[in-house]
PDB file of N, CA and C in Angstrom:
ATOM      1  N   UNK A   1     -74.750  91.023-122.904  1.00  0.00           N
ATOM      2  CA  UNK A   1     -75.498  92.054-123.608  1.00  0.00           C
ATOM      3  C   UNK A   1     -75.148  91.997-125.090  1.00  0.00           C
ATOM      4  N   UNK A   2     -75.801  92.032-125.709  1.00  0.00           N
ATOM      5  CA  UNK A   2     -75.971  92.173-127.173  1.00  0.00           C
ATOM      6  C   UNK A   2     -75.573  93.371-128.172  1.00  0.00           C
ATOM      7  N   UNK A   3     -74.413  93.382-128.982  1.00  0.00           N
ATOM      8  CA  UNK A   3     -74.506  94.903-129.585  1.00  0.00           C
ATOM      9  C   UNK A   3     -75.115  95.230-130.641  1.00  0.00           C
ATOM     10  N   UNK A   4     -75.537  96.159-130.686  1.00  0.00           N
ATOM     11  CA  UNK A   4     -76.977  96.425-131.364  1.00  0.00           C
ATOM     12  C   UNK A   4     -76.178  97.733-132.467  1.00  0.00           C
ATOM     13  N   UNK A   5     -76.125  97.635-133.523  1.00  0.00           N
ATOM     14  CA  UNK A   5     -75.945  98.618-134.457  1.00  0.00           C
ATOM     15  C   UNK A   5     -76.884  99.472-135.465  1.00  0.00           C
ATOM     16  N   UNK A   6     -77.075 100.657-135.055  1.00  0.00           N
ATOM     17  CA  UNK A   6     -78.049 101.682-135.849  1.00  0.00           C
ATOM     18  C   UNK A   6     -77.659 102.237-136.816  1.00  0.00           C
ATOM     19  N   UNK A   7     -78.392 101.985-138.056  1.00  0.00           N
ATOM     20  CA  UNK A   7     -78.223 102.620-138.881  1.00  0.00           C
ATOM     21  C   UNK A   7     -78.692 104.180-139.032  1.00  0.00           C
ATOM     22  N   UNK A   8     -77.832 104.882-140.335  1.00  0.00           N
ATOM     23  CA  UNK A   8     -78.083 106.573-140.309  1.00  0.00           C
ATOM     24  C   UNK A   8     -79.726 106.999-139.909  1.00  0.00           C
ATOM     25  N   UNK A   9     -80.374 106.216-140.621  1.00  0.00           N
ATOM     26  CA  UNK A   9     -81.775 106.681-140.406  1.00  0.00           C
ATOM     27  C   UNK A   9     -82.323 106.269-138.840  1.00  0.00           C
ATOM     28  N   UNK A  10     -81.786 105.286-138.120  1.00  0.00           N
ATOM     29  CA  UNK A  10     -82.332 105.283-137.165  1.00  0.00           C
ATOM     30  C   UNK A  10     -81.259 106.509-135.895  1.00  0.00           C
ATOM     31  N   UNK A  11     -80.407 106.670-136.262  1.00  0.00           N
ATOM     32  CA  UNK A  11     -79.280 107.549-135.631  1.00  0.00           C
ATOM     33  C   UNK A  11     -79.963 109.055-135.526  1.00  0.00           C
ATOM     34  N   UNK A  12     -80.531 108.950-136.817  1.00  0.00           N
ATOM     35  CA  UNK A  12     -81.246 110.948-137.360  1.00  0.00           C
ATOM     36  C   UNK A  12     -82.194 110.584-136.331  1.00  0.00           C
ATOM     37  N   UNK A  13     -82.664 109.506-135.958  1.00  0.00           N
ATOM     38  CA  UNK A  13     -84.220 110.011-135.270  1.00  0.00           C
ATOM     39  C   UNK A  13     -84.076 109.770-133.741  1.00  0.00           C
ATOM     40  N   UNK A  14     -83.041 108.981-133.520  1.00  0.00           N
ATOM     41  CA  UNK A  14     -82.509 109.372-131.872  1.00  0.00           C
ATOM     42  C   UNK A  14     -82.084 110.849-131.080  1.00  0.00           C
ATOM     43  N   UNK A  15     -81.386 110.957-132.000  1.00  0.00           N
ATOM     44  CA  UNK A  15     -80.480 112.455-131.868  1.00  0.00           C
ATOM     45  C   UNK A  15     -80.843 113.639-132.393  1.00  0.00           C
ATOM     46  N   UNK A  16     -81.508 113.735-133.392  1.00  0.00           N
ATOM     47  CA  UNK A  16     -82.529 114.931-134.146  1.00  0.00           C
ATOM     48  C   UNK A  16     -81.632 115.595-134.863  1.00  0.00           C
ATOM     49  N   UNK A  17     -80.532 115.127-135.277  1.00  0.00           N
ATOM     50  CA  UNK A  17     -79.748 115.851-136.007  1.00  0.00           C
ATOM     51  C   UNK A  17     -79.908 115.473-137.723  1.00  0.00           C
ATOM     52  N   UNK A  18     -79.701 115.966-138.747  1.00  0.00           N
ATOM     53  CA  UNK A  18     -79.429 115.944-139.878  1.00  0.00           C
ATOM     54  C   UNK A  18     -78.354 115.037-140.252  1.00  0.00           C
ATOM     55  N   UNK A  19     -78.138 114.378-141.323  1.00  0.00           N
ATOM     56  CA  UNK A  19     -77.389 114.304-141.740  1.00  0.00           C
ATOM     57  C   UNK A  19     -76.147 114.477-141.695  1.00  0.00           C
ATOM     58  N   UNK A  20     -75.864 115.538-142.569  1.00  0.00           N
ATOM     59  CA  UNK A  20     -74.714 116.495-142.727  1.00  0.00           C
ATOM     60  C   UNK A  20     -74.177 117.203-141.376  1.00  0.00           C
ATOM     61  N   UNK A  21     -75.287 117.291-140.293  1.00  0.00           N
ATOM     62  CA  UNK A  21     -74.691 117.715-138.908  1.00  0.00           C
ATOM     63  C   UNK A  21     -74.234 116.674-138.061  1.00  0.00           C
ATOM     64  N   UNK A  22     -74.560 115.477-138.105  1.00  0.00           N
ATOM     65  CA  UNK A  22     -73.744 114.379-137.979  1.00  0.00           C
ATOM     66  C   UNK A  22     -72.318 114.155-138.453  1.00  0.00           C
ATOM     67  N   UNK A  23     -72.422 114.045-139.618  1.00  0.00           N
ATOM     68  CA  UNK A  23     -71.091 114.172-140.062  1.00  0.00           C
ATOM     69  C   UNK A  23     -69.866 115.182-140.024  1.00  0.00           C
ATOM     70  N   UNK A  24     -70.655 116.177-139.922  1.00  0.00           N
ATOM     71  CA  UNK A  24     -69.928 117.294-139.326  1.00  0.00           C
ATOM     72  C   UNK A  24     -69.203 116.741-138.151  1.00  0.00           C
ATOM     73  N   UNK A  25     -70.226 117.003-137.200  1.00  0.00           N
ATOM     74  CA  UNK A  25     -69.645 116.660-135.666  1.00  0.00           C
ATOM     75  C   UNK A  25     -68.643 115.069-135.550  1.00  0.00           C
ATOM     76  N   UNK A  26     -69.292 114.624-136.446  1.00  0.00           N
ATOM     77  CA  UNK A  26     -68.041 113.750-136.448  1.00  0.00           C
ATOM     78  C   UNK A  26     -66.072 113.829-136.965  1.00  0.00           C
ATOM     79  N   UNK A  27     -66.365 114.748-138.349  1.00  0.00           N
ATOM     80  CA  UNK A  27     -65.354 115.472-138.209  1.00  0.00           C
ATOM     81  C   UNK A  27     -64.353 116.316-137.459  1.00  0.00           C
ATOM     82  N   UNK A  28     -65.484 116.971-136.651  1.00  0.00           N
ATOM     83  CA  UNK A  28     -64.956 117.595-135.625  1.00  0.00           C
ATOM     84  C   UNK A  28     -64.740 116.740-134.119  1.00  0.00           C
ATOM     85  N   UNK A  29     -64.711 115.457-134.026  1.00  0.00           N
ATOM     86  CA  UNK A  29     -64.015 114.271-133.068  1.00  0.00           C
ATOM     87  C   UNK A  29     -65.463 114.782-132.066  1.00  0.00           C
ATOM     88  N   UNK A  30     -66.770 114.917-132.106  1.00  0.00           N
ATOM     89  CA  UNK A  30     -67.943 115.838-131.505  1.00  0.00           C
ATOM     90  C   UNK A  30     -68.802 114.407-131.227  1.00  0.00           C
ATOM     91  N   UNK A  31     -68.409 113.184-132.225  1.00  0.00           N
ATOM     92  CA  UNK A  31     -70.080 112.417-132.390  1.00  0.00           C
ATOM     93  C   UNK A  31     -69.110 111.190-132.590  1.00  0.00           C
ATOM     94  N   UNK A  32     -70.079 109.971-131.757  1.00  0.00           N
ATOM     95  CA  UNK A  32     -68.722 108.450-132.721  1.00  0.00           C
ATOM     96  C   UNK A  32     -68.879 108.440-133.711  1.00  0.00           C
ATOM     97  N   UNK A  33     -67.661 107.610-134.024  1.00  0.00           N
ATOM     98  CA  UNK A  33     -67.353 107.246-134.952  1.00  0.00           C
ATOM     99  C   UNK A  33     -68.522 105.822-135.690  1.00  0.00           C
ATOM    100  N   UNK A  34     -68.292 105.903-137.121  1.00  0.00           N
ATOM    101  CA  UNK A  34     -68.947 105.019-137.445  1.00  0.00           C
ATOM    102  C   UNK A  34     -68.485 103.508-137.355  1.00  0.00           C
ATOM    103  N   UNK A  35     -68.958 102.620-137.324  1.00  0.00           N
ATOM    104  CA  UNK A  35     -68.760 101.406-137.555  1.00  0.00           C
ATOM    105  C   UNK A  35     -68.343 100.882-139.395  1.00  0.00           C
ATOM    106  N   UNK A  36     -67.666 100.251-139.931  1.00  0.00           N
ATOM    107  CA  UNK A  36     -67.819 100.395-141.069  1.00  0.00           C
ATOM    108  C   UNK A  36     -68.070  98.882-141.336  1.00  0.00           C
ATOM    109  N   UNK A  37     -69.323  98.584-142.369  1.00  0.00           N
ATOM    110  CA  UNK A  37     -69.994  97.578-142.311  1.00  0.00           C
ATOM    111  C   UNK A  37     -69.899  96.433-143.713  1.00  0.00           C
ATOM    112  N   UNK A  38     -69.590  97.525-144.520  1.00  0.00           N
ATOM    113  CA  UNK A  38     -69.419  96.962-145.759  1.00  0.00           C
ATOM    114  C   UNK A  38     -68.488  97.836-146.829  1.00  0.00           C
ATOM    115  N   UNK A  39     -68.756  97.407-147.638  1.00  0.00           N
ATOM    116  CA  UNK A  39     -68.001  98.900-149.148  1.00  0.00           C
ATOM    117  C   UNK A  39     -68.126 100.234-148.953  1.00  0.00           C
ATOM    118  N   UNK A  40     -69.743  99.847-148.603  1.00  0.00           N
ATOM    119  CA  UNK A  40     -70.288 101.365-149.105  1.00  0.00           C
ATOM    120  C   UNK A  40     -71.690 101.464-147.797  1.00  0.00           C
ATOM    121  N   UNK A  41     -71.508 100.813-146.765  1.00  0.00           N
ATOM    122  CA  UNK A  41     -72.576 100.877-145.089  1.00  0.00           C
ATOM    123  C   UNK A  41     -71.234 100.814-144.375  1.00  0.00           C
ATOM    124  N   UNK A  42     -72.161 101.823-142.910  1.00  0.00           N
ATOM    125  CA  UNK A  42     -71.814 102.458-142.085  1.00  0.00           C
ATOM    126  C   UNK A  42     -72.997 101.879-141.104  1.00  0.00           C
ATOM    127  N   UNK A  43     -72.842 102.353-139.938  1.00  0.00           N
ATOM    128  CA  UNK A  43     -73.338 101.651-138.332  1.00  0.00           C
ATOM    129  C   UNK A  43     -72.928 102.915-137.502  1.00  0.00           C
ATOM    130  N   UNK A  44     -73.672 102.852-136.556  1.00  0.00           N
ATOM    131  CA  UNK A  44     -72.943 103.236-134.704  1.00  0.00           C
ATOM    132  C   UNK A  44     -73.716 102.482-134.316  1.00  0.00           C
ATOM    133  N   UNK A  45     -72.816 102.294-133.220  1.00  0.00           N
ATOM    134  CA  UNK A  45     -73.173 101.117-131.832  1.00  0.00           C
ATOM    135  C   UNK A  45     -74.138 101.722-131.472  1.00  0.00           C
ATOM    136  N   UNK A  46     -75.397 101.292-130.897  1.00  0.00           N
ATOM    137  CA  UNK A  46     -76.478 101.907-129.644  1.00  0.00           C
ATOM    138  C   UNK A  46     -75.932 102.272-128.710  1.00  0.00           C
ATOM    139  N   UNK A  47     -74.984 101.721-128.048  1.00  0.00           N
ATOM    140  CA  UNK A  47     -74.385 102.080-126.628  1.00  0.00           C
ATOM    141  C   UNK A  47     -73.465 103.624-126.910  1.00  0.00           C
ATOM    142  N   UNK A  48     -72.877 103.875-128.118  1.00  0.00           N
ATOM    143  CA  UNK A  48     -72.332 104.732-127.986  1.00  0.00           C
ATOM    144  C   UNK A  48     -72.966 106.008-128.451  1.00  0.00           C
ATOM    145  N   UNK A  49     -74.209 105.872-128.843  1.00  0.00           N
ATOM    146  CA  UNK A  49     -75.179 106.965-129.559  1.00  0.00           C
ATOM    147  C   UNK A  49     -75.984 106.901-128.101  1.00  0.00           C
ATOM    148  N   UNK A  50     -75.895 106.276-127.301  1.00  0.00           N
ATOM    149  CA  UNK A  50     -76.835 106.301-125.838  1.00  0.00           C
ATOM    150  C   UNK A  50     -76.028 107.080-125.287  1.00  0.00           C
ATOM    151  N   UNK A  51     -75.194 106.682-124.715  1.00  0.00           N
ATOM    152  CA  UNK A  51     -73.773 107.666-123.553  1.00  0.00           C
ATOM    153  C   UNK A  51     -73.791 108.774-124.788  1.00  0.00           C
ATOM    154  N   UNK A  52     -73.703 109.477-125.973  1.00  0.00           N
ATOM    155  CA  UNK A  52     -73.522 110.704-126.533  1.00  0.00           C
ATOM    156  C   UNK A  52     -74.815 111.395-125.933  1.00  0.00           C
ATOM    157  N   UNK A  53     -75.914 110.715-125.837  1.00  0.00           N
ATOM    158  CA  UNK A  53     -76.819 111.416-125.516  1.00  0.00           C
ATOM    159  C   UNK A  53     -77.015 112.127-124.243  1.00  0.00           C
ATOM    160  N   UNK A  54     -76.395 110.761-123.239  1.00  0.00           N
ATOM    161  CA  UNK A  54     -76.595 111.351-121.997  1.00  0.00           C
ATOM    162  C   UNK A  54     -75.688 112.357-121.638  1.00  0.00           C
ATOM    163  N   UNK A  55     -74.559 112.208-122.338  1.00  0.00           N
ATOM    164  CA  UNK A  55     -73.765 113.190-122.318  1.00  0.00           C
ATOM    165  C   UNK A  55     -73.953 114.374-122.512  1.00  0.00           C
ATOM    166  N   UNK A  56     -74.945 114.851-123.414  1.00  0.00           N
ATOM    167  CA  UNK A  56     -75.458 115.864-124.097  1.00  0.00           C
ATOM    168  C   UNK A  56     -76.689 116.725-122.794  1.00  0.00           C
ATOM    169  N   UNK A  57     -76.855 115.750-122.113  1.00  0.00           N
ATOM    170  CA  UNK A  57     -78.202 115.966-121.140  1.00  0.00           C
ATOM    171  C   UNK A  57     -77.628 116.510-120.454  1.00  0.00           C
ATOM    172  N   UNK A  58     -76.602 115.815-120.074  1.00  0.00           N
ATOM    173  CA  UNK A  58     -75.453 116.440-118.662  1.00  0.00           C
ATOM    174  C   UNK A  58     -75.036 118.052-118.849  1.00  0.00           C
ATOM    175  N   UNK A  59     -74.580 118.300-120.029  1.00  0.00           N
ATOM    176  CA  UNK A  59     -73.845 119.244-120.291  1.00  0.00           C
ATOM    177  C   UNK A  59     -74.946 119.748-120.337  1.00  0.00           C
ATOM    178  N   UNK A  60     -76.212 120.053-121.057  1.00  0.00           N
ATOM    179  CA  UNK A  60     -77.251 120.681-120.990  1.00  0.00           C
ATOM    180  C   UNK A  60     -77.708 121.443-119.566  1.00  0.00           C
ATOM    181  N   UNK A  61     -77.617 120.324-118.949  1.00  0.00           N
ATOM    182  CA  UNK A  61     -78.004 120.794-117.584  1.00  0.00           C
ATOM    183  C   UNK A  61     -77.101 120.929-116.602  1.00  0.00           C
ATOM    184  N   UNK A  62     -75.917 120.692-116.709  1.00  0.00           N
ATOM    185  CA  UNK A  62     -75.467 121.116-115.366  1.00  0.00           C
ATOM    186  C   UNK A  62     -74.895 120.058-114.497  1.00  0.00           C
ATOM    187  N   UNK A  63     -75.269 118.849-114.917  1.00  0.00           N
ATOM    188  CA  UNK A  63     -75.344 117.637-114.079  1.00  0.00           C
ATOM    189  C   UNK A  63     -74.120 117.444-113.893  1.00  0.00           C
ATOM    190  N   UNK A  64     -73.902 116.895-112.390  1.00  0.00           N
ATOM    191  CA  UNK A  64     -72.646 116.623-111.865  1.00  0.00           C
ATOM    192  C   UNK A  64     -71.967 115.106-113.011  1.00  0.00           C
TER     193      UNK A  64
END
């Protein structure tokens, strides 16, 4: 399998969060961590912005 790294703008439109609420929650140990790509770029893995999500579903609902 291939790892696939998303950038911020594609991250905002998976998750529907802002910006700044990203980073937040990342502060708060809430969201992964970034990948760090260069000087001044940043990344998250797909796989780990996928499992945050489902994670998010779970807790949403109840799911065992």
């Amino acid at each position: 399998m291939a790892i696939s790294i998303l950038r911020l703008p594609a991250v905002k439109t998976r998750v529907g969060l802002s910006r700044s609420a990203i980073y937040l929650a990342i502060s708060r140990a809430e969201f992964p961590q970034p990948v760090h790509l260069g000087a001044r770029a940043v990344g998250w893995l797909e796989s780990e912005i996928e499992e945050w999500i489902r994670e998010c579903v779970k807790h949403s609902r109840k799911l065992p």
